[in-house]
N, C-alpha and C. Protein backbone atom coordinates (compact mmCIF):
# COMPACT_ATOMS: atom_id res chain seq x y z
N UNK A 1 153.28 170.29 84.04
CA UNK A 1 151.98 170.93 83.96
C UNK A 1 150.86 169.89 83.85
N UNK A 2 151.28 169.05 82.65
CA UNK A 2 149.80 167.85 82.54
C UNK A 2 149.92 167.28 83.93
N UNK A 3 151.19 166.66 84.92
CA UNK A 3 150.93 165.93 85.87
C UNK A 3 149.94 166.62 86.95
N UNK A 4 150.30 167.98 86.98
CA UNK A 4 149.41 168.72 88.12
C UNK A 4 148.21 168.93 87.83
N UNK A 5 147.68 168.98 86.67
CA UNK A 5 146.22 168.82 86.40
C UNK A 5 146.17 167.99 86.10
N UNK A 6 146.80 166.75 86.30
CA UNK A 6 145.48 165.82 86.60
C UNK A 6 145.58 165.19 88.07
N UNK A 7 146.73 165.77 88.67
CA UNK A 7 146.46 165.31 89.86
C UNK A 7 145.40 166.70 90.79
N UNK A 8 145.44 167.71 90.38
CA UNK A 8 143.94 168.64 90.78
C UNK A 8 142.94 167.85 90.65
N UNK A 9 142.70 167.42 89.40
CA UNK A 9 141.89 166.59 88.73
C UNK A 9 141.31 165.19 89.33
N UNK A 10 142.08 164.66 89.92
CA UNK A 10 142.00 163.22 90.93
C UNK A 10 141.65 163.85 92.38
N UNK A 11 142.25 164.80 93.00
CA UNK A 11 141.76 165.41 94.31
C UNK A 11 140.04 165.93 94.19
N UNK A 12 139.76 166.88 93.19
CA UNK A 12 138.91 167.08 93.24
C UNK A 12 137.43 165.82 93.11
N UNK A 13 138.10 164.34 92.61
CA UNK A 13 137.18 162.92 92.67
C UNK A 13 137.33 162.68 93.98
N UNK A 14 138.18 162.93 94.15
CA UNK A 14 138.39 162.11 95.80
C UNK A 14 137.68 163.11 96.48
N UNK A 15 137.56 164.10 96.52
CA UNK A 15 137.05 164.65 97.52
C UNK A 15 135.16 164.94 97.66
N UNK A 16 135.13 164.92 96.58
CA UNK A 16 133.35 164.34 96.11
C UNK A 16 133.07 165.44 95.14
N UNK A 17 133.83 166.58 94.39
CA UNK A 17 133.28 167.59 93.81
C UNK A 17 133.39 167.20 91.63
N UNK A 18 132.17 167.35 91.59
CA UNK A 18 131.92 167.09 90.10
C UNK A 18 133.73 167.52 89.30
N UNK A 19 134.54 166.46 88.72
CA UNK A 19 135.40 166.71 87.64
C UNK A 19 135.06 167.89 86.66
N UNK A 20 135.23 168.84 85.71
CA UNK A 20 135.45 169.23 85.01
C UNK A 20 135.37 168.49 83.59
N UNK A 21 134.43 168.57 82.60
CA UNK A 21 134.16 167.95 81.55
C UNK A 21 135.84 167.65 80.91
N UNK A 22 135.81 166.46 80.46
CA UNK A 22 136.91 166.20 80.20
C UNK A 22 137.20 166.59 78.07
N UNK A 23 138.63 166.67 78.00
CA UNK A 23 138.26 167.65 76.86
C UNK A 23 138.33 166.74 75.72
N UNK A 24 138.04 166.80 74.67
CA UNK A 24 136.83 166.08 73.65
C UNK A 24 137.95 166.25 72.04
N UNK A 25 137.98 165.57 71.30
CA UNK A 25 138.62 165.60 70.02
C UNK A 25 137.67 166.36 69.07
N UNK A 26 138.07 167.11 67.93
CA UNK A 26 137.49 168.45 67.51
C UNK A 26 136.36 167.19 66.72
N UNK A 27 135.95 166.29 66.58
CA UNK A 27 134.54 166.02 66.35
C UNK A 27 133.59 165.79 67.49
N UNK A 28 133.74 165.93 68.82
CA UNK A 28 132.84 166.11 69.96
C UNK A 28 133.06 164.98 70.98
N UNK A 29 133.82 164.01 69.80
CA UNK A 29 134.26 162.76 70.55
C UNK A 29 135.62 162.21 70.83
N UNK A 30 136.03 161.74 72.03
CA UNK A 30 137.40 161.19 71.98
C UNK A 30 137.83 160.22 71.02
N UNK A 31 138.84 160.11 70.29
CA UNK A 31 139.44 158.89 69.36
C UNK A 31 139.33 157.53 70.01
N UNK A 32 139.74 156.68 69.21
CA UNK A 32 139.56 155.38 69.90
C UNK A 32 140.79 154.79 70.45
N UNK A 33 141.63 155.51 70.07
CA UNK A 33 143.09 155.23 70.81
C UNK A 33 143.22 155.97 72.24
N UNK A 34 142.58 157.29 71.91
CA UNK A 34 142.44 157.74 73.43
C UNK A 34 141.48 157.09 74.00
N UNK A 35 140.38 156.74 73.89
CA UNK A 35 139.89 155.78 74.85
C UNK A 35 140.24 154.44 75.06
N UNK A 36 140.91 153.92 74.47
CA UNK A 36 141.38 152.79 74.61
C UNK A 36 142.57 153.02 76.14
N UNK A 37 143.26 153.82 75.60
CA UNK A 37 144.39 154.23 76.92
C UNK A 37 143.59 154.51 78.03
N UNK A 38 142.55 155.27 77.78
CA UNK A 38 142.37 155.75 79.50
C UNK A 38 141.30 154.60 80.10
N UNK A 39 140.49 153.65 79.30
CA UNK A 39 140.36 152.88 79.41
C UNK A 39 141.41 151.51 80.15
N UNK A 40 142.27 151.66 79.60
CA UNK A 40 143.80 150.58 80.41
C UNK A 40 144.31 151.09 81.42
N UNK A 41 143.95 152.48 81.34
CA UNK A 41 144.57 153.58 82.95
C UNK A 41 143.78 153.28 83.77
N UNK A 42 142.57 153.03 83.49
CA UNK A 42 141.67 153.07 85.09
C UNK A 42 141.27 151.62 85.48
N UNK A 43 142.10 150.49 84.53
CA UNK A 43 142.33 149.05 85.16
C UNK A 43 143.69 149.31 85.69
N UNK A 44 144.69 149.85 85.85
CA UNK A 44 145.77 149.99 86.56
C UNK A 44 145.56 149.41 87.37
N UNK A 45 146.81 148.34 88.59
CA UNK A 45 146.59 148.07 89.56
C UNK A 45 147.52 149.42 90.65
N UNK A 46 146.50 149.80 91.86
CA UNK A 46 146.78 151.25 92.12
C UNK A 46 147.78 150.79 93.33
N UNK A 47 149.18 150.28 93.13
CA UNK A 47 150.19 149.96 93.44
C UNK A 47 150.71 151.21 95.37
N UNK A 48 150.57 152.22 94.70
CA UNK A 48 150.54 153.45 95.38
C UNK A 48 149.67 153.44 96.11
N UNK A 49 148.27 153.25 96.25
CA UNK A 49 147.12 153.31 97.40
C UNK A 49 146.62 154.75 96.92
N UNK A 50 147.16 155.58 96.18
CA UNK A 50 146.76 157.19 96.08
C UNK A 50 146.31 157.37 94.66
N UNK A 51 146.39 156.62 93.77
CA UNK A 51 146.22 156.57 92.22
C UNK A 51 146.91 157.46 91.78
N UNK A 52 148.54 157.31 91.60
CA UNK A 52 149.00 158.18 91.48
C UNK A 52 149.63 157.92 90.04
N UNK A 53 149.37 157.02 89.40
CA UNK A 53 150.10 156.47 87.92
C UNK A 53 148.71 156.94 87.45
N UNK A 54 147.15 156.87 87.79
CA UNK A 54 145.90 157.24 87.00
C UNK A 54 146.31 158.53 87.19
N UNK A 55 146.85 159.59 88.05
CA UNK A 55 146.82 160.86 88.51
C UNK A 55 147.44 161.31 87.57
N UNK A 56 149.03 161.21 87.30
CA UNK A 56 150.10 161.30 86.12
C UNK A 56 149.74 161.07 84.77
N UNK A 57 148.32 160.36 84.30
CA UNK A 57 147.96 160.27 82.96
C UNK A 57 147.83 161.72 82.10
N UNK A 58 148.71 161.98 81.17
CA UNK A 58 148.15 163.42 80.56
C UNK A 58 146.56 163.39 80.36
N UNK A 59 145.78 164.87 79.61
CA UNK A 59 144.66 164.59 79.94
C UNK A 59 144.28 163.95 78.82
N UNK A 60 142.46 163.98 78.71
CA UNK A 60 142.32 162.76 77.45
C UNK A 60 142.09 163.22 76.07
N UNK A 61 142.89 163.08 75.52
CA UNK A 61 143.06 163.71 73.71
C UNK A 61 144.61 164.18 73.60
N UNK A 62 145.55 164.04 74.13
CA UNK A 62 146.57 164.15 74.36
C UNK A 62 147.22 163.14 74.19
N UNK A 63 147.80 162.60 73.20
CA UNK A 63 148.50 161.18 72.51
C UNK A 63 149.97 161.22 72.53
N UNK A 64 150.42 162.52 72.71
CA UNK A 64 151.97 162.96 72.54
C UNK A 64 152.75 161.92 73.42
N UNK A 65 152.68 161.12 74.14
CA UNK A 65 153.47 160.75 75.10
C UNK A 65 153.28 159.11 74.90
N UNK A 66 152.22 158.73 74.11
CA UNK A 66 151.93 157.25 74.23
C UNK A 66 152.28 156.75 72.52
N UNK A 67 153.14 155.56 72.97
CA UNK A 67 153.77 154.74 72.22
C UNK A 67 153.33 153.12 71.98
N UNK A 68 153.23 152.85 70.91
CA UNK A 68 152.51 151.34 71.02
C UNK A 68 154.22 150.74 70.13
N UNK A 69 154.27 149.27 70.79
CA UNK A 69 155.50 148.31 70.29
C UNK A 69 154.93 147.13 69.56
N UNK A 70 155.71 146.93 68.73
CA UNK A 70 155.21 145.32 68.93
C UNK A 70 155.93 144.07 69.12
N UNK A 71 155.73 143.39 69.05
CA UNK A 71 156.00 142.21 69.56
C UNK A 71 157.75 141.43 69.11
N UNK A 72 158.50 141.71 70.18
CA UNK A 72 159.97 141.56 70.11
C UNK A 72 160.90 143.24 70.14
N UNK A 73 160.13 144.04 69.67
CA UNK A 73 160.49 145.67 69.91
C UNK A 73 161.60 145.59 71.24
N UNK A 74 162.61 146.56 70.88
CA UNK A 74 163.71 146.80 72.20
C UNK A 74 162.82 148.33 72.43
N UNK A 75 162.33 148.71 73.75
CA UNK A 75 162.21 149.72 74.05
C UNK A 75 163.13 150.72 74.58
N UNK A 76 164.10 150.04 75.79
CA UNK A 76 165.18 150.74 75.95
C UNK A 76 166.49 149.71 76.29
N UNK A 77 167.61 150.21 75.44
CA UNK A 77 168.96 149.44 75.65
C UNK A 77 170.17 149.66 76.70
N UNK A 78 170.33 148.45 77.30
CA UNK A 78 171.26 148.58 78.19
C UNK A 78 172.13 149.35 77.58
N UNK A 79 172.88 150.17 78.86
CA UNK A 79 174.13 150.84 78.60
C UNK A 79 174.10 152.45 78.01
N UNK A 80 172.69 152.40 77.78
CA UNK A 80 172.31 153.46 76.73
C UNK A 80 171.92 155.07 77.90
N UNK A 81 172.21 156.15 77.43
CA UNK A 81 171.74 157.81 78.16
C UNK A 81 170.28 157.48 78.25
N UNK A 82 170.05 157.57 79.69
CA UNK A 82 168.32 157.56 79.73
C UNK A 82 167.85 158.48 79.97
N UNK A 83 166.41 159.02 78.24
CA UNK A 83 166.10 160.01 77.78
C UNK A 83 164.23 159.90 78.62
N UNK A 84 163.99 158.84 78.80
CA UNK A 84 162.47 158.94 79.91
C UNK A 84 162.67 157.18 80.35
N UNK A 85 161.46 157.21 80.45
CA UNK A 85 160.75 156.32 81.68
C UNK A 85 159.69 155.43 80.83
N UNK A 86 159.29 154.76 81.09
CA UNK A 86 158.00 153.97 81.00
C UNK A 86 157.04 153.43 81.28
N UNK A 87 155.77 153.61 81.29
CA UNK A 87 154.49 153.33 82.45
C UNK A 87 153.69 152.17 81.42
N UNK A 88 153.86 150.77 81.84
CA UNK A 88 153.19 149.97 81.05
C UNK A 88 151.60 150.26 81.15
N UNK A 89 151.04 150.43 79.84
CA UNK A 89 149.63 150.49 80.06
C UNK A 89 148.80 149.38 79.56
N UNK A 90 149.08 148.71 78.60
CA UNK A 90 148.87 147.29 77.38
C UNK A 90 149.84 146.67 77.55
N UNK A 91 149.46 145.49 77.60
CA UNK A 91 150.61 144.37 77.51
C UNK A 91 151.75 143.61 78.19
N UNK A 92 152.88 143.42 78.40
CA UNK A 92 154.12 143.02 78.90
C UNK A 92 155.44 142.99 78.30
N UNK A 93 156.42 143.73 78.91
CA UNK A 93 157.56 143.59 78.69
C UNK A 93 158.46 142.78 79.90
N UNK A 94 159.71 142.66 79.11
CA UNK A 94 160.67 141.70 79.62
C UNK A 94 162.20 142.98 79.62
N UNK A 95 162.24 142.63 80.95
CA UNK A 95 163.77 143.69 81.14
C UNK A 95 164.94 142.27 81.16
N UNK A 96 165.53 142.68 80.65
CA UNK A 96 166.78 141.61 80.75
C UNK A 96 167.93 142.44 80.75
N UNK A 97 169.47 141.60 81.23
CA UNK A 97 170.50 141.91 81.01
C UNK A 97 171.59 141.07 79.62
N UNK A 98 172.63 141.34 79.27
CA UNK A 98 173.07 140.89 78.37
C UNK A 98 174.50 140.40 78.93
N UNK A 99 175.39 139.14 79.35
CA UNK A 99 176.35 138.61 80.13
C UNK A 99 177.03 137.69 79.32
N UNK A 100 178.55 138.06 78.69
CA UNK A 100 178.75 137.28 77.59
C UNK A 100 178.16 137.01 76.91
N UNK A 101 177.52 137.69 75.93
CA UNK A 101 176.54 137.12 74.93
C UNK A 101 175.45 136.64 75.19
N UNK A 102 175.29 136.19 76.52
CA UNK A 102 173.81 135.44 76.88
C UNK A 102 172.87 136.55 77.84
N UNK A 103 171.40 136.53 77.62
CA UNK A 103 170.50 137.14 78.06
C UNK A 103 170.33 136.49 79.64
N UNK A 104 170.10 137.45 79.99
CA UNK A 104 169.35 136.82 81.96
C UNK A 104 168.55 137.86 82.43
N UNK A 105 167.44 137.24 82.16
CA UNK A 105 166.30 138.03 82.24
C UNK A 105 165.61 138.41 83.74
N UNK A 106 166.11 139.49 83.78
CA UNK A 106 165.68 139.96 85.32
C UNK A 106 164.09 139.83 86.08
N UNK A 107 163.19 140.62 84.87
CA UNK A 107 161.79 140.74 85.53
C UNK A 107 161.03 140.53 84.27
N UNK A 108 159.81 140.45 84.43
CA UNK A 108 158.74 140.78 83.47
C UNK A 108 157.40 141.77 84.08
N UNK A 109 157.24 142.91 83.11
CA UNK A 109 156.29 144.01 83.69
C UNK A 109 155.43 144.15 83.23
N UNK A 110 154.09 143.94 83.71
CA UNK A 110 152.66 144.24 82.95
C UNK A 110 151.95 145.63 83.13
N UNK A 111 150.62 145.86 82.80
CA UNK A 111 150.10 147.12 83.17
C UNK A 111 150.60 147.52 84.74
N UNK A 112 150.69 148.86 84.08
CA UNK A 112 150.66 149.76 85.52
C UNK A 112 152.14 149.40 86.23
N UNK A 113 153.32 148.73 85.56
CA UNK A 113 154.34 148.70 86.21
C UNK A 113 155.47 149.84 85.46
N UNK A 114 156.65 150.12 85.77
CA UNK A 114 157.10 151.21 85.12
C UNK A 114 158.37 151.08 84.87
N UNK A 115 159.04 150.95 83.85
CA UNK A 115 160.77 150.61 83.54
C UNK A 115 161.35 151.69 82.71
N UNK A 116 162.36 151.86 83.36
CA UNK A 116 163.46 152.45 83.10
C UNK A 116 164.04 154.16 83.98
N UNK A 117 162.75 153.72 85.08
CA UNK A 117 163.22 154.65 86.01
C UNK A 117 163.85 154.91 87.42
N UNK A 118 165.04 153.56 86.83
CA UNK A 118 165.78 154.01 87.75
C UNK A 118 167.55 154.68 87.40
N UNK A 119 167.46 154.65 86.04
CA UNK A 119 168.61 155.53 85.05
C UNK A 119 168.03 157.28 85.23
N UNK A 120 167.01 157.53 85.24
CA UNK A 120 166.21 158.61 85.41
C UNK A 120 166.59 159.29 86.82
N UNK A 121 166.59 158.48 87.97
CA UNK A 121 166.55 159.15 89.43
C UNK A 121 168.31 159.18 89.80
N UNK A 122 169.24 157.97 88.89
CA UNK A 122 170.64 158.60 89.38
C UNK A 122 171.53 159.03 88.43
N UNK A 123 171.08 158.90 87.28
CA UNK A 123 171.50 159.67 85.96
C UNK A 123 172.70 158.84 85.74
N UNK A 124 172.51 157.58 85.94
CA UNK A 124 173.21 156.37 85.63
C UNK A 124 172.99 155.42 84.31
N UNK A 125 174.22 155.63 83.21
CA UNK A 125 173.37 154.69 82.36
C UNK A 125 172.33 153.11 82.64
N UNK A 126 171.77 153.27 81.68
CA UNK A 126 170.54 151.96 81.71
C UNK A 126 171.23 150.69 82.16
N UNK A 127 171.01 149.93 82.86
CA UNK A 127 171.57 148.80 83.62
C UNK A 127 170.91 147.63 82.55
N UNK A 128 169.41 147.91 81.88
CA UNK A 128 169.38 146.14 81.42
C UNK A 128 168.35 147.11 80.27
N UNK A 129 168.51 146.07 79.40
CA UNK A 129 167.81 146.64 77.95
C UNK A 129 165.98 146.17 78.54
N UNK A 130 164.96 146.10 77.93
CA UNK A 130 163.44 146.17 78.14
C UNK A 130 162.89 145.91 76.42
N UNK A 131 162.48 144.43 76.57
CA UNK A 131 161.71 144.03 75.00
C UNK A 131 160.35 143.95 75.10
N UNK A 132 159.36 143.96 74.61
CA UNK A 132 157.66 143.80 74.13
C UNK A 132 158.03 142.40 74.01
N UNK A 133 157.18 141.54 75.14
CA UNK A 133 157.26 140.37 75.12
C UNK A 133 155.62 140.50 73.76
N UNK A 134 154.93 141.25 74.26
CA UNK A 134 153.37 141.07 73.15
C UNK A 134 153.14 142.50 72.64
N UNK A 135 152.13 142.71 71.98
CA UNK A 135 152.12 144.14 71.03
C UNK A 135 151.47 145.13 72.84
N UNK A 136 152.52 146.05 72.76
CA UNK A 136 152.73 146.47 74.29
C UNK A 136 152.62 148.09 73.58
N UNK A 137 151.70 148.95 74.96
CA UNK A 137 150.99 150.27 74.70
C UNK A 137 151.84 150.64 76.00
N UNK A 138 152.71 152.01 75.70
CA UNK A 138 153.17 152.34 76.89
C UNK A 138 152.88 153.68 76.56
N UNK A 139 153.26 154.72 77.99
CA UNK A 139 153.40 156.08 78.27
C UNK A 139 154.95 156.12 78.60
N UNK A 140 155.40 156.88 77.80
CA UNK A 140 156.60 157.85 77.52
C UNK A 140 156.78 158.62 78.85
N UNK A 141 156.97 158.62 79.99
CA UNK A 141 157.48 160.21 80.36
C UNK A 141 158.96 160.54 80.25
N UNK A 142 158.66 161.95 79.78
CA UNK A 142 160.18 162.44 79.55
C UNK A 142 160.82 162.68 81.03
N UNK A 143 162.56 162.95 80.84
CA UNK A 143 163.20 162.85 81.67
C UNK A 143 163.02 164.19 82.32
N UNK A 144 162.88 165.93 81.95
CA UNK A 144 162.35 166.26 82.39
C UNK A 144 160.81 166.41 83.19
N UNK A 145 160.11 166.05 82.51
CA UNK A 145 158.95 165.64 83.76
C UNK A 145 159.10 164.45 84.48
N UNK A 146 159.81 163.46 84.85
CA UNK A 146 160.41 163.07 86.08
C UNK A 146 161.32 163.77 87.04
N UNK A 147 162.04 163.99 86.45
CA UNK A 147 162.85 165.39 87.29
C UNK A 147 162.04 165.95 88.35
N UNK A 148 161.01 166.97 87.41
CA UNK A 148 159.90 167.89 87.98
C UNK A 148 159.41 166.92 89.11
N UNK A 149 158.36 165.86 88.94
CA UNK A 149 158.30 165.45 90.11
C UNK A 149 158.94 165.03 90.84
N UNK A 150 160.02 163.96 90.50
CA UNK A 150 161.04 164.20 91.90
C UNK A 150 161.43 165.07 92.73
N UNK A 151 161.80 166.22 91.82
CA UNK A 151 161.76 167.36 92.85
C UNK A 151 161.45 167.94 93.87
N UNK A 152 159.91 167.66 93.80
CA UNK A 152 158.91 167.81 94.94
C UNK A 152 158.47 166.61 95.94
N UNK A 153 159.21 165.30 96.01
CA UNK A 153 160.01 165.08 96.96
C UNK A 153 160.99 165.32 97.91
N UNK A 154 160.50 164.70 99.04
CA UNK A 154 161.26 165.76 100.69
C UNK A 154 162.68 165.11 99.93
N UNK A 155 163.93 165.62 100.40
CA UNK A 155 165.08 165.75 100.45
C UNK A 155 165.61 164.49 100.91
N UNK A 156 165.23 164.00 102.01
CA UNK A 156 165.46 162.78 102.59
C UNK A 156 164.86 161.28 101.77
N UNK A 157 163.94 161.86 101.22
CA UNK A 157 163.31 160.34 100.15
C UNK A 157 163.77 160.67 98.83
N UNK A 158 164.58 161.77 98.34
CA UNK A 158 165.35 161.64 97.30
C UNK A 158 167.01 161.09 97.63
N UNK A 159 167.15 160.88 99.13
CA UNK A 159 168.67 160.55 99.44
C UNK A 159 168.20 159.12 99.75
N UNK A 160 167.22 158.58 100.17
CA UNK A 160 167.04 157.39 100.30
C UNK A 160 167.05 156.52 99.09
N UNK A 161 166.24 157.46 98.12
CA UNK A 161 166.29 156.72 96.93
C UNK A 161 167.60 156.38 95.88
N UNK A 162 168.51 157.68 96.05
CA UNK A 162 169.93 156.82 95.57
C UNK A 162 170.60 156.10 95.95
N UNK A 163 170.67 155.83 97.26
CA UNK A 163 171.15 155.07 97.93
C UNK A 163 170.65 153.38 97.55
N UNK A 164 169.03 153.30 97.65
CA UNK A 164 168.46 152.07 97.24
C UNK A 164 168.88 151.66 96.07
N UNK A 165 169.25 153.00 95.57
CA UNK A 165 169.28 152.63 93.39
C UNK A 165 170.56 152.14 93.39
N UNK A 166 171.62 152.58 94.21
CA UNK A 166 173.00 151.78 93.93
C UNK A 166 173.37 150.63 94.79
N UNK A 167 172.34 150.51 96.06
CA UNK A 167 172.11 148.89 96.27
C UNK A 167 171.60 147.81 95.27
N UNK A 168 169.98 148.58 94.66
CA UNK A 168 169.89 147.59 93.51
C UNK A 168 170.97 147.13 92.60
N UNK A 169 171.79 148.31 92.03
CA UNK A 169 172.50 147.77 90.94
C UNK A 169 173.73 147.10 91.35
N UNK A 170 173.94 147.03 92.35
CA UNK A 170 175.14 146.55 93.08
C UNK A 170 175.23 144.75 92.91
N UNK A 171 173.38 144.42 93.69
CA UNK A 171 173.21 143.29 93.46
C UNK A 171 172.34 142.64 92.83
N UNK A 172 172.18 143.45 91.90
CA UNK A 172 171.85 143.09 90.26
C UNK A 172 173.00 142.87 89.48
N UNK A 173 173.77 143.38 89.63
CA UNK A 173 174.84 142.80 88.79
C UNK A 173 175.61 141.36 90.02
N UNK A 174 175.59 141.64 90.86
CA UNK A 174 176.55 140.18 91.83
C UNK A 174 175.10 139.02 91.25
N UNK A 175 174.00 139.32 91.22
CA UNK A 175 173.21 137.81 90.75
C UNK A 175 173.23 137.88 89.45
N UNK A 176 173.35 138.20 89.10
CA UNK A 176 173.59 138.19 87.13
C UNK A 176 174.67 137.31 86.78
N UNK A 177 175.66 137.80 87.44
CA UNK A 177 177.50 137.37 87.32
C UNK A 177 177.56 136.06 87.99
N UNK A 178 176.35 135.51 89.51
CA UNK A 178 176.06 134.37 89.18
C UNK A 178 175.83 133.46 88.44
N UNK A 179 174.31 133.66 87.80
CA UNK A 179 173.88 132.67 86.94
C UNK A 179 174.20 132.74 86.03
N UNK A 180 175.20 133.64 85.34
CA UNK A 180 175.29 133.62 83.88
C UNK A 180 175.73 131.98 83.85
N UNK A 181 175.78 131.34 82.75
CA UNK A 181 176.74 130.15 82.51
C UNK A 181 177.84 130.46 81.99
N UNK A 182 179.21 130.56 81.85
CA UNK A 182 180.11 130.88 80.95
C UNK A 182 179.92 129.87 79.80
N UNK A 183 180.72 130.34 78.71
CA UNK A 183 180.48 129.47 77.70
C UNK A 183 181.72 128.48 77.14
N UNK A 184 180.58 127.17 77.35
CA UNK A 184 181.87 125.77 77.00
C UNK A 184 182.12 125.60 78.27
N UNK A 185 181.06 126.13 79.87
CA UNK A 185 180.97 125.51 80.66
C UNK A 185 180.14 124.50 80.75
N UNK A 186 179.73 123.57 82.05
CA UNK A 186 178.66 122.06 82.04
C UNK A 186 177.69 123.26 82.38
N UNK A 187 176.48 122.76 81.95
CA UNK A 187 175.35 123.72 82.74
C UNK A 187 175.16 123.14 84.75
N UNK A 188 174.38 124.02 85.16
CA UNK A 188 174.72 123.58 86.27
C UNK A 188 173.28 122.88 86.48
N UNK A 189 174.11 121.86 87.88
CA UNK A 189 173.51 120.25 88.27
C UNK A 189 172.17 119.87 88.14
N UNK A 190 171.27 121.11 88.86
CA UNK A 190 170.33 121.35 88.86
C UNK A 190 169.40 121.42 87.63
N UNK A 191 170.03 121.81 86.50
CA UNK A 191 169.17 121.74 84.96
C UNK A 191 169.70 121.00 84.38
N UNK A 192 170.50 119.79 84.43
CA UNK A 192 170.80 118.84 83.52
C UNK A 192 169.70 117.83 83.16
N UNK A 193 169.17 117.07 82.29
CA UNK A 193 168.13 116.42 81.91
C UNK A 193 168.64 114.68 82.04
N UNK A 194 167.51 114.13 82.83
CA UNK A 194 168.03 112.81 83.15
C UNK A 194 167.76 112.12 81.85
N UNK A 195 168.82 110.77 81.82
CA UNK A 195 168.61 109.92 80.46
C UNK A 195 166.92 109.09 80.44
């Protein structure tokens, strides 16, 4: 429901017709946490071309969904039932995997990037845990409202997309199982430190 009004809500900007007063916290004014967020929403980089991560923002006074971390926080753990998604809005996180005991850190995600949705689209446990590299402001969406919009994706870009999702993890795990180092191996040639 929030995604479709606010994507009404974004059509009706795009198309040139005055928004709808946006709705107000019972002293007349938005909080400062809600403006702070929608403030970080509309620096998004609009990845999509359609503003479709500003479109998906619940509306403004609506906090239910946004989560602040701080700094070293596990947001979501490998291996773990994935219960939503994550839309960085503040800050950066670090997705890593865990390989014998040692970390190998896949990506790092700033505003406007989104982790942990790809346990979400094949109902595959979580492939790599996700830490708050800095005090990091995210949006929550639940696993039912991903669902919902997937849904309304054509048939063919929901078969494309599992398909991609078990290529990724295929060779996400064959480069992982590379570089790990085993342990009480030499490190390799390339990072050894000259005398």
């Amino acid at each position: 429901m929030r995604a479709e009004y606010a994507l009404r809500r974004f059509e009706r900007k795009r198309l040139g017709r005055p928004a709808r007063r946006r709705r107000r916290a019972p002293s007349g004014r938005p909080d400062a946490t809600t403006r702070q967020r929608h403030r970080a929403a509309n620096r998004l980089p609009d990845a999509t071309g359609c503003g479709m991560v500003r479109a998906m923002m619940p509306p403004q006074g609506n906090n239910d969904n946004v989560t602040a971390y701080k700094q070293g926080m596990v947001l979501m753990r490998e291996g773990a039932k994935a219960l939503n998604a994550c839309i960085v809005l503040t800050g950066k996180v670090q997705v890593f995997k865990t390989v014998d005991g040692q970390e190998v850190v896949l990506a790092e995600v700033g505003p406007g990037g989104v982790v942990g949705e790809m346990a979400l689209i094949d109902d595959a446990p979580r492939m790599a845990s996700v830490r708050a590299l800095e005090p990091t402001t995210v949006w929550v969406v639940p696993k039912a409202t991903f669902k919902r919009l997937l849904a309304g994706a054509p048939p063919l870009m929901r078969y494309i997309l599992q398909n991609f999702l078990g290529n990724i993890r295929a060779t996400s795990d064959r480069v992982v199982k590379a570089t790990a180092v085993p342990e009480g191996a030499a490190e390799p040639a390339g990072k050894a430190e000259a005398p």
